[in-house]
N, C-alpha and C. Protein backbone atom coordinates (compact mmCIF):
# COMPACT_ATOMS: atom_id res chain seq x y z
N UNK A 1 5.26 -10.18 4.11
CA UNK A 1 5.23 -9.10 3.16
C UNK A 1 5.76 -9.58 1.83
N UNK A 2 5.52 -8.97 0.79
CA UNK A 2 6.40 -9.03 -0.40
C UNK A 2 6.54 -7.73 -1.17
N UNK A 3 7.16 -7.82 -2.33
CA UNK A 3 8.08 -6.85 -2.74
C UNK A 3 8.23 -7.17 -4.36
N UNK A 4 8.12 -6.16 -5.14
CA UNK A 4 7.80 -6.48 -6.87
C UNK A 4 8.64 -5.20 -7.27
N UNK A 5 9.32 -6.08 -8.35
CA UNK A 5 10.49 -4.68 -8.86
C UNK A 5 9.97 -5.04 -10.27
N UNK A 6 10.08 -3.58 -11.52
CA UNK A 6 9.90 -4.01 -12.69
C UNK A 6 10.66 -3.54 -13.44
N UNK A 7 10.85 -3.81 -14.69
CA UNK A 7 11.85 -2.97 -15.63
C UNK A 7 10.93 -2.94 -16.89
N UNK A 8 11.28 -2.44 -17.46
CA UNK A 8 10.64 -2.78 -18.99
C UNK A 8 11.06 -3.96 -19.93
N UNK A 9 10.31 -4.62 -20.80
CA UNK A 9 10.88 -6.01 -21.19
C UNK A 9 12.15 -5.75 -21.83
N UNK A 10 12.84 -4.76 -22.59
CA UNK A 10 13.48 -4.73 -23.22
C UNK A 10 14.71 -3.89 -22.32
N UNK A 11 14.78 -4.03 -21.38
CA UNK A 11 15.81 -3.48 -20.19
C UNK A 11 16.13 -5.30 -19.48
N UNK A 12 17.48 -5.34 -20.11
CA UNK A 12 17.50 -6.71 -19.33
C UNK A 12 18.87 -6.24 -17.85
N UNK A 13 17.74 -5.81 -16.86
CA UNK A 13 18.53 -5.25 -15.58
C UNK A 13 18.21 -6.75 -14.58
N UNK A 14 19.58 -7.12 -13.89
CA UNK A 14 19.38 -8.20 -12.84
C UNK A 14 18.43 -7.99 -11.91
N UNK A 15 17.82 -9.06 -11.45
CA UNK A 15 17.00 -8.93 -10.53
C UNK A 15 16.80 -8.26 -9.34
N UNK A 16 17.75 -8.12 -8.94
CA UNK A 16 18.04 -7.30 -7.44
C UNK A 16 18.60 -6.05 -7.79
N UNK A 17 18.79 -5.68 -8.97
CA UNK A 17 18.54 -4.05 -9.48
C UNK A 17 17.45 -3.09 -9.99
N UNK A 18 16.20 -4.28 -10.15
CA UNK A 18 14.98 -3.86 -10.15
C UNK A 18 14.67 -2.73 -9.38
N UNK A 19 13.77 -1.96 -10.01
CA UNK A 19 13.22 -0.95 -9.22
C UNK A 19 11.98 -1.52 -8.45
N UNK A 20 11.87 -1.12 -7.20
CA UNK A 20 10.87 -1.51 -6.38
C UNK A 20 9.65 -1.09 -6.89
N UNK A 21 8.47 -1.26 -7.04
CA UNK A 21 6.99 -1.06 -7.60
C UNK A 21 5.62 -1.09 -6.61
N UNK A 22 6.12 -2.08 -5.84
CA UNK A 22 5.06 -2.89 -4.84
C UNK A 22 5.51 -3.13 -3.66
N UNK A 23 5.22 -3.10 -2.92
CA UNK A 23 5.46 -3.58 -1.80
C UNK A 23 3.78 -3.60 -0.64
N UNK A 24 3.80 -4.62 -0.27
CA UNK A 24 2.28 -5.36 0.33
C UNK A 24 2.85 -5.83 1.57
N UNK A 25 2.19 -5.07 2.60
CA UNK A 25 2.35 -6.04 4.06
C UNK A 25 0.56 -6.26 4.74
N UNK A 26 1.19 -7.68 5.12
CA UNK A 26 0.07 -8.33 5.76
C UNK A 26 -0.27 -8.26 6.83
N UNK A 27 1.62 -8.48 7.53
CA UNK A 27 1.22 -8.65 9.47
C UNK A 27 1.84 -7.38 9.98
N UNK A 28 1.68 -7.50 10.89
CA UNK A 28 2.23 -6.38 11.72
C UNK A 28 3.20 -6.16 12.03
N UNK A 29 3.93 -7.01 11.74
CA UNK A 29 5.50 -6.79 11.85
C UNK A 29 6.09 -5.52 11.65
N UNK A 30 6.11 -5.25 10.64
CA UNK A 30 6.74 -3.97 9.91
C UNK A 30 5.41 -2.71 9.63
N UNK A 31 5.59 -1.48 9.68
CA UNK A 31 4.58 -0.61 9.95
C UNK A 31 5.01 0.60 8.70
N UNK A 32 4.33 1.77 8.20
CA UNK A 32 4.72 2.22 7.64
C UNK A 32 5.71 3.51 8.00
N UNK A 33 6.32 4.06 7.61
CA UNK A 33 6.98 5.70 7.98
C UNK A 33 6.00 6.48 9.37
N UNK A 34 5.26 6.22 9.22
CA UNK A 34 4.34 6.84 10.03
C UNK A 34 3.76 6.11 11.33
N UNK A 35 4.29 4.43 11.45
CA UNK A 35 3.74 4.08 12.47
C UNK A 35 2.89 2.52 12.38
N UNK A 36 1.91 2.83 11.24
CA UNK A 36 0.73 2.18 10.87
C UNK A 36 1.34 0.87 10.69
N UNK A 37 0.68 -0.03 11.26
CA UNK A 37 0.11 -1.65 10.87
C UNK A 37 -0.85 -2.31 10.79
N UNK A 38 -0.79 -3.31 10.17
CA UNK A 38 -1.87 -4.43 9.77
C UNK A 38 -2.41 -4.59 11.44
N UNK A 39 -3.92 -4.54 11.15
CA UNK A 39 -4.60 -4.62 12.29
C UNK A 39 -4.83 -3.50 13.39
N UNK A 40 -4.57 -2.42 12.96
CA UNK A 40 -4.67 -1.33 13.50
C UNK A 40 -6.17 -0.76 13.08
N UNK A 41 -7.19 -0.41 13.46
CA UNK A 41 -7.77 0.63 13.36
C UNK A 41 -7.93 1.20 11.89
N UNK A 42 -8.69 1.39 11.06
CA UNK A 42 -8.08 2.65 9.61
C UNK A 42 -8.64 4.17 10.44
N UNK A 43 -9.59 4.36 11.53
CA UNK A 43 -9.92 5.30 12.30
C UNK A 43 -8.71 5.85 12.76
N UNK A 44 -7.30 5.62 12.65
CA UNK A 44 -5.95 5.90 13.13
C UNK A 44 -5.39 6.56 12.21
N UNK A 45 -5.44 6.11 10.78
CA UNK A 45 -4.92 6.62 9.68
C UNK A 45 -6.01 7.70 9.42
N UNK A 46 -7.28 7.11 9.20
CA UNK A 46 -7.90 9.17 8.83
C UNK A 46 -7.70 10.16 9.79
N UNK A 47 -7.74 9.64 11.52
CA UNK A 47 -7.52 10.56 12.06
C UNK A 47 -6.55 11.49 11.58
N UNK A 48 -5.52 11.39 11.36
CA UNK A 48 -4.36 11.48 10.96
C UNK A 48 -4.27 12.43 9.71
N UNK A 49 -4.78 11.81 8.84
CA UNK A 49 -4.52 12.01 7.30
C UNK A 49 -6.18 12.56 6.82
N UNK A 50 -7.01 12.50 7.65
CA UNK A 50 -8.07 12.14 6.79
C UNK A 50 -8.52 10.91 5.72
N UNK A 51 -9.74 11.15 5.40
CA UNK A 51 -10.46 9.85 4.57
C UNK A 51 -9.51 9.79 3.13
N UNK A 52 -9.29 8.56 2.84
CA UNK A 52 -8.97 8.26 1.88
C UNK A 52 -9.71 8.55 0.75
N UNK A 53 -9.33 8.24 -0.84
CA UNK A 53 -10.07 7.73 -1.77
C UNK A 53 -10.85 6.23 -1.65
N UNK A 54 -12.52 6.28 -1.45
CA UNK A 54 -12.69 4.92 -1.41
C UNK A 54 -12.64 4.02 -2.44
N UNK A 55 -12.85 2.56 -2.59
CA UNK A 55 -12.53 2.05 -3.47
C UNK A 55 -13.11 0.56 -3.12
N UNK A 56 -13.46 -0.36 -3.78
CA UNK A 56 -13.97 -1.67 -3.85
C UNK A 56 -13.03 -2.29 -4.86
N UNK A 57 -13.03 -3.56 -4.54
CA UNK A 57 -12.89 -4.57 -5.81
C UNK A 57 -12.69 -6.10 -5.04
N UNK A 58 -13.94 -6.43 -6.18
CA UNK A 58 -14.11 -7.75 -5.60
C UNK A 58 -14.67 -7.88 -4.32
N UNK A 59 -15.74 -6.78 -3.65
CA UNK A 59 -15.79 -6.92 -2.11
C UNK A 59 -14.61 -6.92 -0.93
N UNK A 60 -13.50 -6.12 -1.72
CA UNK A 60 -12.40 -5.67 -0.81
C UNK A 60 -12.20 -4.40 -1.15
N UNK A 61 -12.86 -4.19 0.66
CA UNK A 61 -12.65 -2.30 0.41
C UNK A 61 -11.10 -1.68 1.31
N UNK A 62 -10.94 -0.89 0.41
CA UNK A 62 -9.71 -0.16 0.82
C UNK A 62 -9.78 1.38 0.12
N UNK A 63 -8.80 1.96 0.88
CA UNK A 63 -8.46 3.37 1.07
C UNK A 63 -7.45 3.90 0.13
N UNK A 64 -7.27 4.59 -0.76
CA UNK A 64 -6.01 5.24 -1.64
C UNK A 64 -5.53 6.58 -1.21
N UNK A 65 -4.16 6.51 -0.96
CA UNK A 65 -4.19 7.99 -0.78
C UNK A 65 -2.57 8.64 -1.34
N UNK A 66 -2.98 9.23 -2.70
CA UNK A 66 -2.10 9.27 -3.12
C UNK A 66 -1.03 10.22 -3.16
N UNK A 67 0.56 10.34 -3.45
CA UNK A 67 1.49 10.51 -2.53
C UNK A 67 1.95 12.05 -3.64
N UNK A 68 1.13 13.04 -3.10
CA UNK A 68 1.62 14.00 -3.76
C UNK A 68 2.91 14.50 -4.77
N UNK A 69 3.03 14.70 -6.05
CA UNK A 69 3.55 15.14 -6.81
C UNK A 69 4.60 13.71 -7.53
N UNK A 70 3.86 12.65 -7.36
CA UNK A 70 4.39 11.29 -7.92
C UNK A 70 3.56 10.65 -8.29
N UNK A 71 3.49 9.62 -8.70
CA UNK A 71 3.07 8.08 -9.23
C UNK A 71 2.83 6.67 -8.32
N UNK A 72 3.14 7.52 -7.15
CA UNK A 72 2.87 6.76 -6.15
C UNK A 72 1.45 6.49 -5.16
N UNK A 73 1.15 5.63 -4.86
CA UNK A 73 0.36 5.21 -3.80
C UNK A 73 -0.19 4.76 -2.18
N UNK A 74 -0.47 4.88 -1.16
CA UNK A 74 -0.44 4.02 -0.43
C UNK A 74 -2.13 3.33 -0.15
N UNK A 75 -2.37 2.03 -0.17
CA UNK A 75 -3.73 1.35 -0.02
C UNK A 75 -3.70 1.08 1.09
N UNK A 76 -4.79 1.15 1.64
CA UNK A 76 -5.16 0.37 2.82
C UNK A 76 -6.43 0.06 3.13
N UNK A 77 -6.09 -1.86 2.79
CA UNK A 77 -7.61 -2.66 2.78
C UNK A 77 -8.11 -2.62 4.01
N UNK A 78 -9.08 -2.47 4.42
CA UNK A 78 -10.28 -2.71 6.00
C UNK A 78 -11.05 -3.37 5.25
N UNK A 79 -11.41 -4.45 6.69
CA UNK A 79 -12.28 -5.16 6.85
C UNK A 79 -13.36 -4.63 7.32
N UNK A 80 -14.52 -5.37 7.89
CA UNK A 80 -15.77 -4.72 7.71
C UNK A 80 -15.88 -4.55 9.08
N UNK A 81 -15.16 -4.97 10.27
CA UNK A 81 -14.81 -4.22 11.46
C UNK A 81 -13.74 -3.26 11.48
N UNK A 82 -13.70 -2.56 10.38
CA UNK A 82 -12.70 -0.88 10.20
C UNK A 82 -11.51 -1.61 10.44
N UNK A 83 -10.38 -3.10 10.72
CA UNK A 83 -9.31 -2.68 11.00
C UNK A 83 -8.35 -2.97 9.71
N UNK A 84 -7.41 -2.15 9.52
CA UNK A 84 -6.35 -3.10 8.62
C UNK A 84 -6.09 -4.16 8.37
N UNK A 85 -6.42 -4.41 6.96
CA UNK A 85 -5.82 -6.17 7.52
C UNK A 85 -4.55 -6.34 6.16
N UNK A 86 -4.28 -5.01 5.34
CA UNK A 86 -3.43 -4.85 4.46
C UNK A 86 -2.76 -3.47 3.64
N UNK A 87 -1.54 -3.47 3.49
CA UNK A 87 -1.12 -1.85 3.44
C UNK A 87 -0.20 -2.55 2.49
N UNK A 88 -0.36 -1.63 1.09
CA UNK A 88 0.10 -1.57 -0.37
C UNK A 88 0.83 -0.37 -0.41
N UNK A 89 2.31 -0.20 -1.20
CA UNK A 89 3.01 0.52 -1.63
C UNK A 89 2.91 0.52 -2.98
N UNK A 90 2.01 1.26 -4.09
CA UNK A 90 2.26 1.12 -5.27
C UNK A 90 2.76 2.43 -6.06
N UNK A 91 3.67 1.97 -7.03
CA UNK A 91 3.94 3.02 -7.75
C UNK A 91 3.77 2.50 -8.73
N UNK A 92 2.64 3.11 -9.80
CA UNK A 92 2.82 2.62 -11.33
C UNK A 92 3.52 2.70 -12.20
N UNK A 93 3.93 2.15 -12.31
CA UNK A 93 4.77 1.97 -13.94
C UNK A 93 4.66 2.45 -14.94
């Protein structure tokens, strides 16, 4: 997994006081609030939640579904056998 904090350029805050922004997991290790991991099914998550926002780029399709009454995000890329193969935490800046 990794993890992206940002500040504004002119905020000189230490690194590990960064605000979190991103966060991307790959493997399955770690799952979200709800359960979900890499390699699961996305037929698990709509069940669930319903269909995402779809979305392409670059021939990587993934799911948006965004986190009511914030700036926040959660993605989730599928492969072209429906399973997860990546789950994004974004909040824009």
């Amino acid at each position: 997994f990794s993890v992206t904090g940002r500040v504004a350029a002119d905020n000189p805050v230490a690194e590990d006081e960064m605000t979190v922004t991103n966060v991307v997991l790959r493997g399955s290790n770690l799952s979200t609030p709800s359960g979900f991991t890499v390699g699961i099914p996305y037929a698990t998550v709509s069940g669930q939640y319903g269909m995402g926002s779809k979305h392409e780029i670059g021939g990587q399709l993934f799911y948006e579904y965004k986190l009511e009454g914030t700036n926040r995000s959660l993605l989730f890329f599928v492969s072209n056998r429906g399973l997860i193969t990546e789950i994004d935490y974004v909040e824009e800046f």
